[in-house]
C-alpha atoms as a PDB file:
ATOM      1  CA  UNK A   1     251.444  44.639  42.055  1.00  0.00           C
ATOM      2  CA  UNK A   2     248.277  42.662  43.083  1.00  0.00           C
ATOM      3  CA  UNK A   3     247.324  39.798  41.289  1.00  0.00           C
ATOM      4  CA  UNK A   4     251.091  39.716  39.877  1.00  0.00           C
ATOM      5  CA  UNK A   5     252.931  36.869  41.392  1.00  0.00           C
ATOM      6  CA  UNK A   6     256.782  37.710  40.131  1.00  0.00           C
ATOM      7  CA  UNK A   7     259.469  40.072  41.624  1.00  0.00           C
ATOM      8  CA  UNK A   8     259.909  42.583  39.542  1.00  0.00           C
ATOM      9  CA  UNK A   9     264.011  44.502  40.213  1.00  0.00           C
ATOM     10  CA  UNK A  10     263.480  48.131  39.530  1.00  0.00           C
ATOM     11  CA  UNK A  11     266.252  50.940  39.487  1.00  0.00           C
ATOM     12  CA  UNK A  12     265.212  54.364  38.253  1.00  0.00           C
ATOM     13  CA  UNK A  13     268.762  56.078  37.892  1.00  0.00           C
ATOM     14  CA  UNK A  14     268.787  59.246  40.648  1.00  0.00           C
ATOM     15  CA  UNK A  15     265.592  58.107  41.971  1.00  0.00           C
ATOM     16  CA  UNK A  16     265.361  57.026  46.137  1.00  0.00           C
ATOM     17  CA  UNK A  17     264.530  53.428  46.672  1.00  0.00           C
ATOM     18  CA  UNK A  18     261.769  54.124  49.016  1.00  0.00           C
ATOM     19  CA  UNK A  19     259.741  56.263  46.366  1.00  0.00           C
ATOM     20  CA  UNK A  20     259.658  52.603  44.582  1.00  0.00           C
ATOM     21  CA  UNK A  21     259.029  50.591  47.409  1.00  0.00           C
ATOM     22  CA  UNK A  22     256.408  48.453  46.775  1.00  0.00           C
ATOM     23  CA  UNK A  23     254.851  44.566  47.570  1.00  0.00           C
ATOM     24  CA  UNK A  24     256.258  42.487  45.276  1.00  0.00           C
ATOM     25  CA  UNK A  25     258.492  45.521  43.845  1.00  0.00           C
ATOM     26  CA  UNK A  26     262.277  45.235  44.549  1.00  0.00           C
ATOM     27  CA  UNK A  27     264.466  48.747  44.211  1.00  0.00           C
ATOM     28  CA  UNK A  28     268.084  48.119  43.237  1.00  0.00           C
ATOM     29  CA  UNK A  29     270.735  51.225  43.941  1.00  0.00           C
ATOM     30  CA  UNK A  30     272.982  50.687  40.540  1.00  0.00           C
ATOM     31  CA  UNK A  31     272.755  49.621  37.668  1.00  0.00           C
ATOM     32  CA  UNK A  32     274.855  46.337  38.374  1.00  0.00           C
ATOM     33  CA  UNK A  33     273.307  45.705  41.988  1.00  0.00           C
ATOM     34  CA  UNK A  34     270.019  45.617  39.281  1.00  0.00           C
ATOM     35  CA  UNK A  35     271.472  42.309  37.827  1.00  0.00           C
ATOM     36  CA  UNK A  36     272.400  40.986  41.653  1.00  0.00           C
ATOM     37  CA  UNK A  37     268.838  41.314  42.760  1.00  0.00           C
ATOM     38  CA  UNK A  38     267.486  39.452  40.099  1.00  0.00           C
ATOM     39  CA  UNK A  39     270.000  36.947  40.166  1.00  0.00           C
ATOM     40  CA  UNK A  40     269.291  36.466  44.051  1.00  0.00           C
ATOM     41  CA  UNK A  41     265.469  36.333  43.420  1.00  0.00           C
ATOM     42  CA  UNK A  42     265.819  33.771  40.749  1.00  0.00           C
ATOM     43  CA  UNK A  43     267.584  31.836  43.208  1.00  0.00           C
ATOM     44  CA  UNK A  44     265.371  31.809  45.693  1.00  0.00           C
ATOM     45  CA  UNK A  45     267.485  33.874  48.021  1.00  0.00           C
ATOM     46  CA  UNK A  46     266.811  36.906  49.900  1.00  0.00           C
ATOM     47  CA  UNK A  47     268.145  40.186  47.758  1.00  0.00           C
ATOM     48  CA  UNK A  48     271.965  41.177  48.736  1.00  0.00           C
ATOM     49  CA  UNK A  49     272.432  44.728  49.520  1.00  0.00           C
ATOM     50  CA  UNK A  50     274.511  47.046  47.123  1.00  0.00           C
ATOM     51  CA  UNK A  51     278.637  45.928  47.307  1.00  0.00           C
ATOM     52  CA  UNK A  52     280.711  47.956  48.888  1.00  0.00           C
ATOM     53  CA  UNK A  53     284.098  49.091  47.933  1.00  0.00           C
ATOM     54  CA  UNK A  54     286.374  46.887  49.738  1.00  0.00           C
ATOM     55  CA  UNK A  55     289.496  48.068  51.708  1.00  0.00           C
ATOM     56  CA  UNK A  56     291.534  46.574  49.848  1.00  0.00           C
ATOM     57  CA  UNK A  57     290.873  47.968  46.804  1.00  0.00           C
ATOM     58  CA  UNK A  58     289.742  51.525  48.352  1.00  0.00           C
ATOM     59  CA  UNK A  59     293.866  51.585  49.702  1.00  0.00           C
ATOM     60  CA  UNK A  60     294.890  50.723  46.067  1.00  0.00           C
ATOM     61  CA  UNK A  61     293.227  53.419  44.865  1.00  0.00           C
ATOM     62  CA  UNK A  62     294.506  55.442  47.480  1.00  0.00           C
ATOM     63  CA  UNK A  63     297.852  54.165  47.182  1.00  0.00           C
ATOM     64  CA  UNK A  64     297.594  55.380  43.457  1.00  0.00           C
ATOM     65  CA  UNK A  65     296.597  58.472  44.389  1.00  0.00           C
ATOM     66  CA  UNK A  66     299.757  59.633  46.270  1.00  0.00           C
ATOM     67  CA  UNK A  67     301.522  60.002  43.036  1.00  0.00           C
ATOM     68  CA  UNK A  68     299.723  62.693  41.586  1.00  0.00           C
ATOM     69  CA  UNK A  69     301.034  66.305  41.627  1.00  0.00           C
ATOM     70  CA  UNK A  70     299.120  69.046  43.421  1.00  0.00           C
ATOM     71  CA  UNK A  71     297.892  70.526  40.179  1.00  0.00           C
ATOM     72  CA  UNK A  72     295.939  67.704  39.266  1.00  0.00           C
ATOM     73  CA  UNK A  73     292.477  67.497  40.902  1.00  0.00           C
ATOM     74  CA  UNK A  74     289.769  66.470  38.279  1.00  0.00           C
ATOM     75  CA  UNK A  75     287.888  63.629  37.170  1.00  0.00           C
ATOM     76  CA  UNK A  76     287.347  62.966  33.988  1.00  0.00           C
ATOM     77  CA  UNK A  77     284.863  60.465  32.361  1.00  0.00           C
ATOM     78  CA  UNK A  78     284.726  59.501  29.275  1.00  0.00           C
ATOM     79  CA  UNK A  79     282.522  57.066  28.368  1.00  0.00           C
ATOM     80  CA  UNK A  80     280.668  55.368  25.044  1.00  0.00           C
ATOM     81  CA  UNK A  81     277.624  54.084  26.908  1.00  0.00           C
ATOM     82  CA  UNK A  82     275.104  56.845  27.949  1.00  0.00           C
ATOM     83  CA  UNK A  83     273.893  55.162  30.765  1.00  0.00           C
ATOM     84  CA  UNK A  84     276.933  54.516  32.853  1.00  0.00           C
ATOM     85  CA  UNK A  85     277.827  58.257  32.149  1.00  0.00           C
ATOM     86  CA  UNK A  86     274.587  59.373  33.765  1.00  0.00           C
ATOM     87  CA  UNK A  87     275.183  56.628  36.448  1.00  0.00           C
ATOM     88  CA  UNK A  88     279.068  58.051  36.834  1.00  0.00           C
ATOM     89  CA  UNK A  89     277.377  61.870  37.331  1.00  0.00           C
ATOM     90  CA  UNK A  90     274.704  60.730  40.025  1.00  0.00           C
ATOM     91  CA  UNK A  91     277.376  58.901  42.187  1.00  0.00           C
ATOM     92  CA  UNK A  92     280.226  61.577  41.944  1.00  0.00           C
ATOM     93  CA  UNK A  93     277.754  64.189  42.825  1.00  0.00           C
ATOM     94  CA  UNK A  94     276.852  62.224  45.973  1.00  0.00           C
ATOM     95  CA  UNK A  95     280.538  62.041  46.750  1.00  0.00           C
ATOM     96  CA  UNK A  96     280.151  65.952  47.103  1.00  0.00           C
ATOM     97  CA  UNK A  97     281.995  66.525  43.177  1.00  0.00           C
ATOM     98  CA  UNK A  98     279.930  68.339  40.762  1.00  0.00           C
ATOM     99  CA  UNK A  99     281.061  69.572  37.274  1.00  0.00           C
ATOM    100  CA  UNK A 100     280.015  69.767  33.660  1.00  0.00           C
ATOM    101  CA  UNK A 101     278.738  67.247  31.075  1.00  0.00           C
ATOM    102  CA  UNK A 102     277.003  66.957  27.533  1.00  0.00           C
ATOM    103  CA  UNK A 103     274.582  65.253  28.692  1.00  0.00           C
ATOM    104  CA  UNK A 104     274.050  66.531  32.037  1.00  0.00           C
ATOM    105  CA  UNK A 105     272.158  65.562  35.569  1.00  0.00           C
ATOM    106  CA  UNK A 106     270.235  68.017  37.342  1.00  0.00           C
ATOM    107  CA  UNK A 107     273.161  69.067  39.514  1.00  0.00           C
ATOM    108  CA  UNK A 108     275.695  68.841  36.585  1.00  0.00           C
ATOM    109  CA  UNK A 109     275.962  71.815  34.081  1.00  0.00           C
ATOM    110  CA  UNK A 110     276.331  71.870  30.019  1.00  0.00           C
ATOM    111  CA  UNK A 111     279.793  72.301  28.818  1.00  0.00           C
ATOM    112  CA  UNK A 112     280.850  75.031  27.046  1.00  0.00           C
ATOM    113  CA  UNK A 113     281.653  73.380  24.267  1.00  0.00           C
ATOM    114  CA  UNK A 114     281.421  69.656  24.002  1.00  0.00           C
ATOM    115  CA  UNK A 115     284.835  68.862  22.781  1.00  0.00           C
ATOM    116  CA  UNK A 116     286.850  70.775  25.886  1.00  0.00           C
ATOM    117  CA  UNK A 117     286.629  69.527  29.140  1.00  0.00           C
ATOM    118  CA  UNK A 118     286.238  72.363  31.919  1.00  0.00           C
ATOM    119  CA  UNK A 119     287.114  71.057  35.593  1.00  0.00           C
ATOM    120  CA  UNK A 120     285.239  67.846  36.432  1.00  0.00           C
ATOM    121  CA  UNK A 121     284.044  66.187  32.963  1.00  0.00           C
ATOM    122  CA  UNK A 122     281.983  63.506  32.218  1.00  0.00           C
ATOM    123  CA  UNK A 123     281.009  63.058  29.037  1.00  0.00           C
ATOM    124  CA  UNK A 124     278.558  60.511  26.602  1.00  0.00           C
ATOM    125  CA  UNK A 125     280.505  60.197  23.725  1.00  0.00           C
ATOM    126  CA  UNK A 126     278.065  58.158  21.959  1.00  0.00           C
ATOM    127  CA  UNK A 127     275.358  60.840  22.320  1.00  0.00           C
ATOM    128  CA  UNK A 128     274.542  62.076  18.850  1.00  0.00           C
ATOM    129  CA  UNK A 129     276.514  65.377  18.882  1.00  0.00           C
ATOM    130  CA  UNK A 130     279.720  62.834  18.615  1.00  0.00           C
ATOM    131  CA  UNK A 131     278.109  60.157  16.389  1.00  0.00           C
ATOM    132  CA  UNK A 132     276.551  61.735  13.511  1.00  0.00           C
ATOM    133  CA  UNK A 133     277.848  60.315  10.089  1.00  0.00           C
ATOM    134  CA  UNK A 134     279.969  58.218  12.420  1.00  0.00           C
ATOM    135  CA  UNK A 135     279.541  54.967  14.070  1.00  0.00           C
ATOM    136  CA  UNK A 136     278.662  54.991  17.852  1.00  0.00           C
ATOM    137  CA  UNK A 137     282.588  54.631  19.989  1.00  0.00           C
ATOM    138  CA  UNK A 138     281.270  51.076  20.791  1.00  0.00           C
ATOM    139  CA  UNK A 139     281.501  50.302  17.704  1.00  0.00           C
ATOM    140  CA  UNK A 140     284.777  52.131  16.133  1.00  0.00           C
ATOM    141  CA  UNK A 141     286.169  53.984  20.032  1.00  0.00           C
ATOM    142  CA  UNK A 142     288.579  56.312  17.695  1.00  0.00           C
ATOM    143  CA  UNK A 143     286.785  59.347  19.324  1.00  0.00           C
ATOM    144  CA  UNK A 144     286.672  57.733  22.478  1.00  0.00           C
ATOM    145  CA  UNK A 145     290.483  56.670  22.508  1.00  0.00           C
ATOM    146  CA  UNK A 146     291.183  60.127  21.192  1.00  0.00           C
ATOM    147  CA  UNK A 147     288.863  61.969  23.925  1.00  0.00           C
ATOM    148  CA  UNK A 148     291.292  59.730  27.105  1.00  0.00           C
ATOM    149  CA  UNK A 149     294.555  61.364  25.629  1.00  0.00           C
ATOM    150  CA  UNK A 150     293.486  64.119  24.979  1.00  0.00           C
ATOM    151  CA  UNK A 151     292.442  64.251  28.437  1.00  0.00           C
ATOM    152  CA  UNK A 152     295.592  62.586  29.952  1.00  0.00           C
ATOM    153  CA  UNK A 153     297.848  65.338  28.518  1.00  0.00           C
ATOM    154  CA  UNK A 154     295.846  68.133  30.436  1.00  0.00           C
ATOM    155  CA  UNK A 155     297.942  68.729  33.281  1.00  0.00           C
ATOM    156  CA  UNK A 156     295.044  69.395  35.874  1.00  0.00           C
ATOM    157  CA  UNK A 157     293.624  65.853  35.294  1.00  0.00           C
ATOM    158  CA  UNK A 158     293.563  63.933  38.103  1.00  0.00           C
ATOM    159  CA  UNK A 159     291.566  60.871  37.116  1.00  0.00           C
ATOM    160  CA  UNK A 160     289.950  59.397  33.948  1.00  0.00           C
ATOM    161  CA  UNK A 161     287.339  57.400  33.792  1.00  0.00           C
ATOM    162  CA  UNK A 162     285.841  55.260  31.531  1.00  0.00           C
ATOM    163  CA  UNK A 163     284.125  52.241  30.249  1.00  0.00           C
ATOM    164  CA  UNK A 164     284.833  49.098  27.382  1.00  0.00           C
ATOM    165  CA  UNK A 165     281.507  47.980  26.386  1.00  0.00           C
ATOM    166  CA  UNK A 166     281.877  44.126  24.766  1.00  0.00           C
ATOM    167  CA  UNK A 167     279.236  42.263  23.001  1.00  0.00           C
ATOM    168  CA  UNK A 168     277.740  41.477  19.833  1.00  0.00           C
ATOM    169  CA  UNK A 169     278.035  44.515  17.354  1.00  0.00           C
ATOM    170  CA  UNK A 170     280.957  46.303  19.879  1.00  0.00           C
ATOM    171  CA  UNK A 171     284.157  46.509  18.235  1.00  0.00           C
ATOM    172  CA  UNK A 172     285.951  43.087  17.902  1.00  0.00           C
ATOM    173  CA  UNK A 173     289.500  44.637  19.366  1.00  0.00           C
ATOM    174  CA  UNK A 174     288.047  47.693  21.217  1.00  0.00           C
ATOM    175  CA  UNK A 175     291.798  48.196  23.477  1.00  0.00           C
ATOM    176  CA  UNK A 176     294.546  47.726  20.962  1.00  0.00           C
ATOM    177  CA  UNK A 177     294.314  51.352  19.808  1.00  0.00           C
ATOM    178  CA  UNK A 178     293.740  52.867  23.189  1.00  0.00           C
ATOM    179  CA  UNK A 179     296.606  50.470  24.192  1.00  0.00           C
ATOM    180  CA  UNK A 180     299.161  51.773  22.299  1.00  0.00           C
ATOM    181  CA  UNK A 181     298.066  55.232  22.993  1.00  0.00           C
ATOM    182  CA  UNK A 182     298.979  54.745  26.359  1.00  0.00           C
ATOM    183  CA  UNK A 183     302.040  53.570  26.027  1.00  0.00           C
ATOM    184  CA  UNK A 184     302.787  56.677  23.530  1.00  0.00           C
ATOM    185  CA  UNK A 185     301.889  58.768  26.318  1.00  0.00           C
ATOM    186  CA  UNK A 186     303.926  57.166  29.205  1.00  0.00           C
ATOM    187  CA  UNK A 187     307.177  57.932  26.645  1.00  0.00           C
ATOM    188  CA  UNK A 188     305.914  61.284  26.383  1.00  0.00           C
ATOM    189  CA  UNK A 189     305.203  62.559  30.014  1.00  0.00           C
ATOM    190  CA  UNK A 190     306.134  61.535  33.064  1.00  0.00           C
ATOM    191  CA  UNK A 191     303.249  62.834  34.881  1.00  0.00           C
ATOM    192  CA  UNK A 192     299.965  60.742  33.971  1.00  0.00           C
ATOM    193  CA  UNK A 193     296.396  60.794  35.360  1.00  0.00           C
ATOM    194  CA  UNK A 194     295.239  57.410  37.442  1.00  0.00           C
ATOM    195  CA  UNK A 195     292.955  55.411  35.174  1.00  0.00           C
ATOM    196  CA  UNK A 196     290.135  53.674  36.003  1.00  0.00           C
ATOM    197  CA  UNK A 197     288.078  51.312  33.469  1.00  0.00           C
ATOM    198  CA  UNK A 198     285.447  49.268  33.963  1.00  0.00           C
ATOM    199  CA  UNK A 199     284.800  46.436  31.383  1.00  0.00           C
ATOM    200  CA  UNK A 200     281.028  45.464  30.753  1.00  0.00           C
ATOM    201  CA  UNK A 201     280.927  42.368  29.833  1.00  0.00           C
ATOM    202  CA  UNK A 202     280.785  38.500  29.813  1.00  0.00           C
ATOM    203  CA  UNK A 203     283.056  35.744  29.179  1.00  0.00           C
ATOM    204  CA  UNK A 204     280.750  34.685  26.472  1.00  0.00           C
ATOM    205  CA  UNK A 205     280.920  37.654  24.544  1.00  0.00           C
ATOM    206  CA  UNK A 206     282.476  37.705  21.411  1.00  0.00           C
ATOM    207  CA  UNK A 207     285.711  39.269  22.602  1.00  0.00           C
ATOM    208  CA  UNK A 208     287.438  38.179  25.334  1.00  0.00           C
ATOM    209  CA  UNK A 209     286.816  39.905  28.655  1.00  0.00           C
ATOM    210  CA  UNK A 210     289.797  38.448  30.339  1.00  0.00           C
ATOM    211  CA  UNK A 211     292.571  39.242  27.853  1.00  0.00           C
ATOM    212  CA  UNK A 212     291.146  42.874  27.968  1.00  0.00           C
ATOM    213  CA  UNK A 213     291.194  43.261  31.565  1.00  0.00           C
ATOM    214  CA  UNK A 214     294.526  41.540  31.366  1.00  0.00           C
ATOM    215  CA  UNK A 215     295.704  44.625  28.938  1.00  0.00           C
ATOM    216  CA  UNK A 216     294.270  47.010  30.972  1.00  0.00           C
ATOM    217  CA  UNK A 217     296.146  46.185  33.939  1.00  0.00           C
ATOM    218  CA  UNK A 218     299.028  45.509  32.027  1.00  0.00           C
ATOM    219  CA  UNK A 219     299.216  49.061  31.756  1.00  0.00           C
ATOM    220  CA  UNK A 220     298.670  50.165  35.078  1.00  0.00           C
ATOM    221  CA  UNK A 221     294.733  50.603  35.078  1.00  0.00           C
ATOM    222  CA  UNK A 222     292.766  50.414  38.159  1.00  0.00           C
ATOM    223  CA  UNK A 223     289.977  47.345  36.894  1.00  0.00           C
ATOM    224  CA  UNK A 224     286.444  48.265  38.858  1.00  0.00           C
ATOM    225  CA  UNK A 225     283.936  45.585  39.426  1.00  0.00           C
ATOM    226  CA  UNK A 226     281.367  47.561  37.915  1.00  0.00           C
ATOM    227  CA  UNK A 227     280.797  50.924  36.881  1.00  0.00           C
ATOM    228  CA  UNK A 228     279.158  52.082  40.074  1.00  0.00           C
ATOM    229  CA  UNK A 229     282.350  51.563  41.809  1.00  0.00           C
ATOM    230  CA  UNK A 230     284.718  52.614  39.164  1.00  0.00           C
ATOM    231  CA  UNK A 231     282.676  56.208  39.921  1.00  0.00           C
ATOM    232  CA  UNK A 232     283.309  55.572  43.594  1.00  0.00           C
ATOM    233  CA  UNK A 233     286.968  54.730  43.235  1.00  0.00           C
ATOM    234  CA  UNK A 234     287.407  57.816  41.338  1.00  0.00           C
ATOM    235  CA  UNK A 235     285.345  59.931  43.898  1.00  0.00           C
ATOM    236  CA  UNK A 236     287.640  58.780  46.426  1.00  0.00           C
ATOM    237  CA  UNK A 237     291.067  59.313  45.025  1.00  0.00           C
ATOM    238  CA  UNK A 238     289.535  63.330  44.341  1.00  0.00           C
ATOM    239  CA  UNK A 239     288.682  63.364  47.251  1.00  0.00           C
ATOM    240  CA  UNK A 240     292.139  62.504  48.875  1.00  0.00           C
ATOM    241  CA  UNK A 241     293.727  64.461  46.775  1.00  0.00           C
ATOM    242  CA  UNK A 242     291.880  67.845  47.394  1.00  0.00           C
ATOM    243  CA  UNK A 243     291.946  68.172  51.249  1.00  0.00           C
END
C-alpha cells in the first residue's frame, strides 16, 4: 500500500489471513470481526482479535442440545442473505461438518434438488433459483418462513439455522409470520429442532432490533451475536450430539 496512508480491513470469505497480510493492510476472520477492525482502527486502537464463543453461551447451547433425540443430527441453514450462507458453509466445514447447498463452497456439494434438504443443508434462499418473479425473502420471507418448517418437521433435523436481515427495503414485520409458525409447530410435535437466529441489524433501522430479538427468544431461540457464531453454536451442538 505505499504512498497510501489509511488502514484498509480486508476479509476475503475462505481465504487465510496471511495470504492478505500486508503494510498498512488489516485481514479480518468474519464478516462481523470486519466491522470490529475498522471500528478499532477508527479509534485509534490496536485491532481486537476475532470473539470467541463464550462459556456461557457455548453451555447454553449445549444445555439445549441434550434434548434432542438420537435421530436428529443435522444442521440446517436457511438463510435470505447469500453471504452469511457462504460464511455459515466455510465455518461448519472447519468444525469438521460438510454437506450440500445451492450455492455451494468448494468442500460443499449441489443438492439434488434445491427444494429438499439432504443431510447437512445450507441453503441461499435469495439466490435467483428461489426469487424469480418473486421478491428476494428479505423483502417478503414467505419462502424463507416456509423453508424453517418445513425443515423443523423433518425428524432427522437437529439444528436450524438462520438469519433476519433488517434495514431499509427488508420487510417492515419480517418475524410475525415465522412467529406464529412456530408456535403452530410446538402444538403439533413435541419433538422440535434447536434454533438458532442471528439478527443483522441496528437499533436505527427501521424495524426494531430489540422487539425482534425479544420474539425470538420468546420462543425459545438461541440469539447469536453474529452470524459467525450462530454457525459455531450450531457446529457445536452437532457436534455433541454425534459422538
Amino acid at each position: 500500500m505505499n504512498g497510501y496512508e489509511k488502514p484498509v480491513v480486508v476479509h476475503f470469505l475462505g481465504a487465510p489471513s496471511d495470504h492478505i497480510q500486508r503494510e498498512g493492510v488489516y485481514p479480518a476472520q468474519t464478516l462481523a470481526h470486519s466491522a470490529e477492525v475498522a471500528v478499532a482502527l477508527l479509534n485509534g486502537q490496536e485491532a481486537s482479535p476475532v470473539q470467541e464463543v463464550t462459556v456461557e453461551t457455548q453451555s447454553l447451547a449445549l444445555n439445549h442440545a441434550l434434548r434432542l433425540g438420537k435421530e436428529q443430527r443435522y444442521v440446517r441453514g436457511v438463510f435470505a442473505g447469500g453471504t452469511f450462507c457462504f460464511e455459515a458453509q466455510l465455518i461448519c466445514h472447519e468444525a469438521g461438518i460438510t454437506g450440500y447447498s445451492n450455492t455451494p463452497i468448494t468442500t460443499y456439494a449441489a443438492l439434488n434438488d434445491i427444494c429438499n434438504s439432504q443431510e447437512h443443508t445450507i441453503v441461499d434462499m435469495g439466490d435467483d433459483a428461489f426469487t424469480q418473479g418473486r421478491p428476494h425473502p428479505m423483502i417478503d420471507p414467505t419462502l424463507r418462513n416456509q423453508r424453517i418448517v418445513q425443515e423443523a418437521r423433518d425428524p432427522e433435523t437437529a439444528v436450524i439455522l438462520f438469519d433476519v436481515v433488517l434495514g431499509y427495503g427488508a420487510s417492515e414485520q419480517p418475524m410475525d409470520e415465522l412467529i406464529s409458525e412456530l408456535e403452530n409447530l410446538k402444538s403439533e410435535q413435541e419433538q422440535l429442532p434447536i434454533f438458532i437466529a442471528h439478527v443483522c441489524g441496528t437499533d436505527i433501522d427501521p424495524q426494531s432490533r430489540e422487539s425482534i430479538i425479544q420474539m425470538l427468544a420468546d420462543q425459545d431461540i438461541i440469539i447469536a451475536d453474529c452470524n459467525a457464531q450462530a454457525a459455531q453454536l450450531a457446529a457445536l451442538i452437532i457436534n455433541e450430539q454425534n459422538q
